[in-house]
C-alpha atoms as a PDB file:
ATOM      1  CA  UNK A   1     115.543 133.470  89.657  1.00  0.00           C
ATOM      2  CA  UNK A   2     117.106 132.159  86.501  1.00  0.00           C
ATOM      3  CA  UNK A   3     116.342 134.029  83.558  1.00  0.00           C
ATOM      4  CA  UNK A   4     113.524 131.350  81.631  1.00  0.00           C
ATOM      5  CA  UNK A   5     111.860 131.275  84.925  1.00  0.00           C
ATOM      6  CA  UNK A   6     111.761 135.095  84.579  1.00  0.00           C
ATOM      7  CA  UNK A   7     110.842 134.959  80.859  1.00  0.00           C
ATOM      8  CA  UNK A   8     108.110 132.389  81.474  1.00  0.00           C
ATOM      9  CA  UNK A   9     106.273 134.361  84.848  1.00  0.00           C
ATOM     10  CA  UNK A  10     106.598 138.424  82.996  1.00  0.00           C
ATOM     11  CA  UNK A  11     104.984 136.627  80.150  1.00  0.00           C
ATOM     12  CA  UNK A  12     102.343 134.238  81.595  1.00  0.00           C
ATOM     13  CA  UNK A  13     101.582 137.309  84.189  1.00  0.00           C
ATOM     14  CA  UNK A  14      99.569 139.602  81.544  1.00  0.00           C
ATOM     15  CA  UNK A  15      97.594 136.806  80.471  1.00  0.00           C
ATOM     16  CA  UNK A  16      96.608 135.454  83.970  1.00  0.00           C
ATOM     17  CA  UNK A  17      95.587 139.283  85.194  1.00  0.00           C
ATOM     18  CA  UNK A  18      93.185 139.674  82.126  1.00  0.00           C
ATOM     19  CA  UNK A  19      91.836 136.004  83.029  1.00  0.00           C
ATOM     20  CA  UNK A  20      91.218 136.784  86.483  1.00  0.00           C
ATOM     21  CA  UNK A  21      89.649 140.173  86.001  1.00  0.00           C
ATOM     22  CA  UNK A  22      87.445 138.772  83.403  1.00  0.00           C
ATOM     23  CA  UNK A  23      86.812 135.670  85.790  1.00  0.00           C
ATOM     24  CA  UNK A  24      86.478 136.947  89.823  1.00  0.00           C
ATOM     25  CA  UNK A  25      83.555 139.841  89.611  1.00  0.00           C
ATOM     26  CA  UNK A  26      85.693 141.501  92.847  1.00  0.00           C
ATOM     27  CA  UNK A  27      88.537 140.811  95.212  1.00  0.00           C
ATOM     28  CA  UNK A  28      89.253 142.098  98.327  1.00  0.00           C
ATOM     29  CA  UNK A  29      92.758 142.993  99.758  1.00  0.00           C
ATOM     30  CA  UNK A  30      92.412 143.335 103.619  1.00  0.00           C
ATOM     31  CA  UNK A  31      95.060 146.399 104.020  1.00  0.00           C
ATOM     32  CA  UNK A  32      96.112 147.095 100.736  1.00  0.00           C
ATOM     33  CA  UNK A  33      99.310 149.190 101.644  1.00  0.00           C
ATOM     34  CA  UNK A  34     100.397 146.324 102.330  1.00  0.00           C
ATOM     35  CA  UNK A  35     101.402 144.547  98.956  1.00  0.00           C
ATOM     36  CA  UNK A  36     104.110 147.077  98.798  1.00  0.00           C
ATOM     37  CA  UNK A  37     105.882 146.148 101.680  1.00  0.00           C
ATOM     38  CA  UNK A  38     109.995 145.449 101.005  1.00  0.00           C
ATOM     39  CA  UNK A  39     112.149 142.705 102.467  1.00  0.00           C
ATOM     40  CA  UNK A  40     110.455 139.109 103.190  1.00  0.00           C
ATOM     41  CA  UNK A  41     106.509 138.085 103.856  1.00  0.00           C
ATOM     42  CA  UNK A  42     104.046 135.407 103.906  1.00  0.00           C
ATOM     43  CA  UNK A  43     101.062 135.921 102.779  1.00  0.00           C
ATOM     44  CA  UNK A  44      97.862 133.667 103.622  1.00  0.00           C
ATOM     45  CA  UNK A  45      95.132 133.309 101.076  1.00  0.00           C
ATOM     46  CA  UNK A  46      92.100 131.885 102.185  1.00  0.00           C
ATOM     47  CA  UNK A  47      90.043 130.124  99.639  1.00  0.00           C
ATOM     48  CA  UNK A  48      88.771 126.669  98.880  1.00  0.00           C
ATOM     49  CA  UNK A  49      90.311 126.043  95.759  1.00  0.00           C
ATOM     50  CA  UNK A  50      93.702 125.215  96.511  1.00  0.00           C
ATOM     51  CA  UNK A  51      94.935 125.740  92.809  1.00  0.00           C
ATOM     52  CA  UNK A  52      93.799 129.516  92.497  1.00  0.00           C
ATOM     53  CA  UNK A  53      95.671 130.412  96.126  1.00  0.00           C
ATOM     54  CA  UNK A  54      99.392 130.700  94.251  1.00  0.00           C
ATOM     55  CA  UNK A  55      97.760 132.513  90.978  1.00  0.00           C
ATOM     56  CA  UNK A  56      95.453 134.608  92.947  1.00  0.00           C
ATOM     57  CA  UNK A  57      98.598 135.571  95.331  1.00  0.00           C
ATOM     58  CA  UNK A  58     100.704 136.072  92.091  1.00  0.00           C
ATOM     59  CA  UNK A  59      97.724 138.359  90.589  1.00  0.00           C
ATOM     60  CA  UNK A  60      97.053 140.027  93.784  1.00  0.00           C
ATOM     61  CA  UNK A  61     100.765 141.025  94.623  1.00  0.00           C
ATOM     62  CA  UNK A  62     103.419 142.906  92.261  1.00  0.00           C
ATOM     63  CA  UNK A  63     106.154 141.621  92.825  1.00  0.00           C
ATOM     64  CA  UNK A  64     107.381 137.852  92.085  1.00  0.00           C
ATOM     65  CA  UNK A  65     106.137 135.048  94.746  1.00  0.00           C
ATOM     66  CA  UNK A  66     107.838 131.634  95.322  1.00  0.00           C
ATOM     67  CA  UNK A  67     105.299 128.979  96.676  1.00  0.00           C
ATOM     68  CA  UNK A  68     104.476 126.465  99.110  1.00  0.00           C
ATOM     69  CA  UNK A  69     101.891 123.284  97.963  1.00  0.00           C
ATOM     70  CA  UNK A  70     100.137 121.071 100.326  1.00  0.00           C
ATOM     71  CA  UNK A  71     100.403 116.869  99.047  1.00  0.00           C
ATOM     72  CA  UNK A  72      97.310 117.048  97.334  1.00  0.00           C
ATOM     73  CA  UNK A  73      98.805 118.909  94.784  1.00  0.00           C
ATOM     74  CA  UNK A  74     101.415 115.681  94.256  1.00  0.00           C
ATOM     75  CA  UNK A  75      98.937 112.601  94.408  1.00  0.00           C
ATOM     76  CA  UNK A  76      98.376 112.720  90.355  1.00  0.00           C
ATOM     77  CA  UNK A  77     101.206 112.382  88.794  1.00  0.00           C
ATOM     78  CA  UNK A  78     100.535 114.833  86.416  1.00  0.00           C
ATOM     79  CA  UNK A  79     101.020 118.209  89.130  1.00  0.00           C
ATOM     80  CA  UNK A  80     104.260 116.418  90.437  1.00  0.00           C
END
């Protein structure tokens, strides 16, 4: 990870963690020992809103994530 990319996500991270604690009431991690696994992972997040699935993963996980994004995220030109 280049080092604006790094700048931009430990920055952005704060803010999105107060935003979500102030926004979800609860959120449940199903084997929370988990997030602290080492080495590589996928991890599945199940909810309808596919925009919140990458900053709820970010949120929910402490280390950094790189994404995948289904096409409906690239039919308005403004997400692509």
């Amino acid at each position: 990870m280049n080092l604006l990319k790094k700048l931009i996500y430990s920055s952005l991270r704060p803010i999105v963690v107060a935003g979500f604690r102030v926004y979800f009431k609860k959120i449940v991690i199903v084997n929370p020992g988990r997030r602290h696994i080492k080495g590589p992972f996928i991890a599945n997040c199940n909810h309808p809103a596919t925009l919140l699935d990458p900053i709820s993963s970010a949120f929910t996980f402490p280390r950094y994530f790189h994404f995948l994004a289904n096409v409906g995220l690239f039919r308005k030109k403004i997400w692509a």
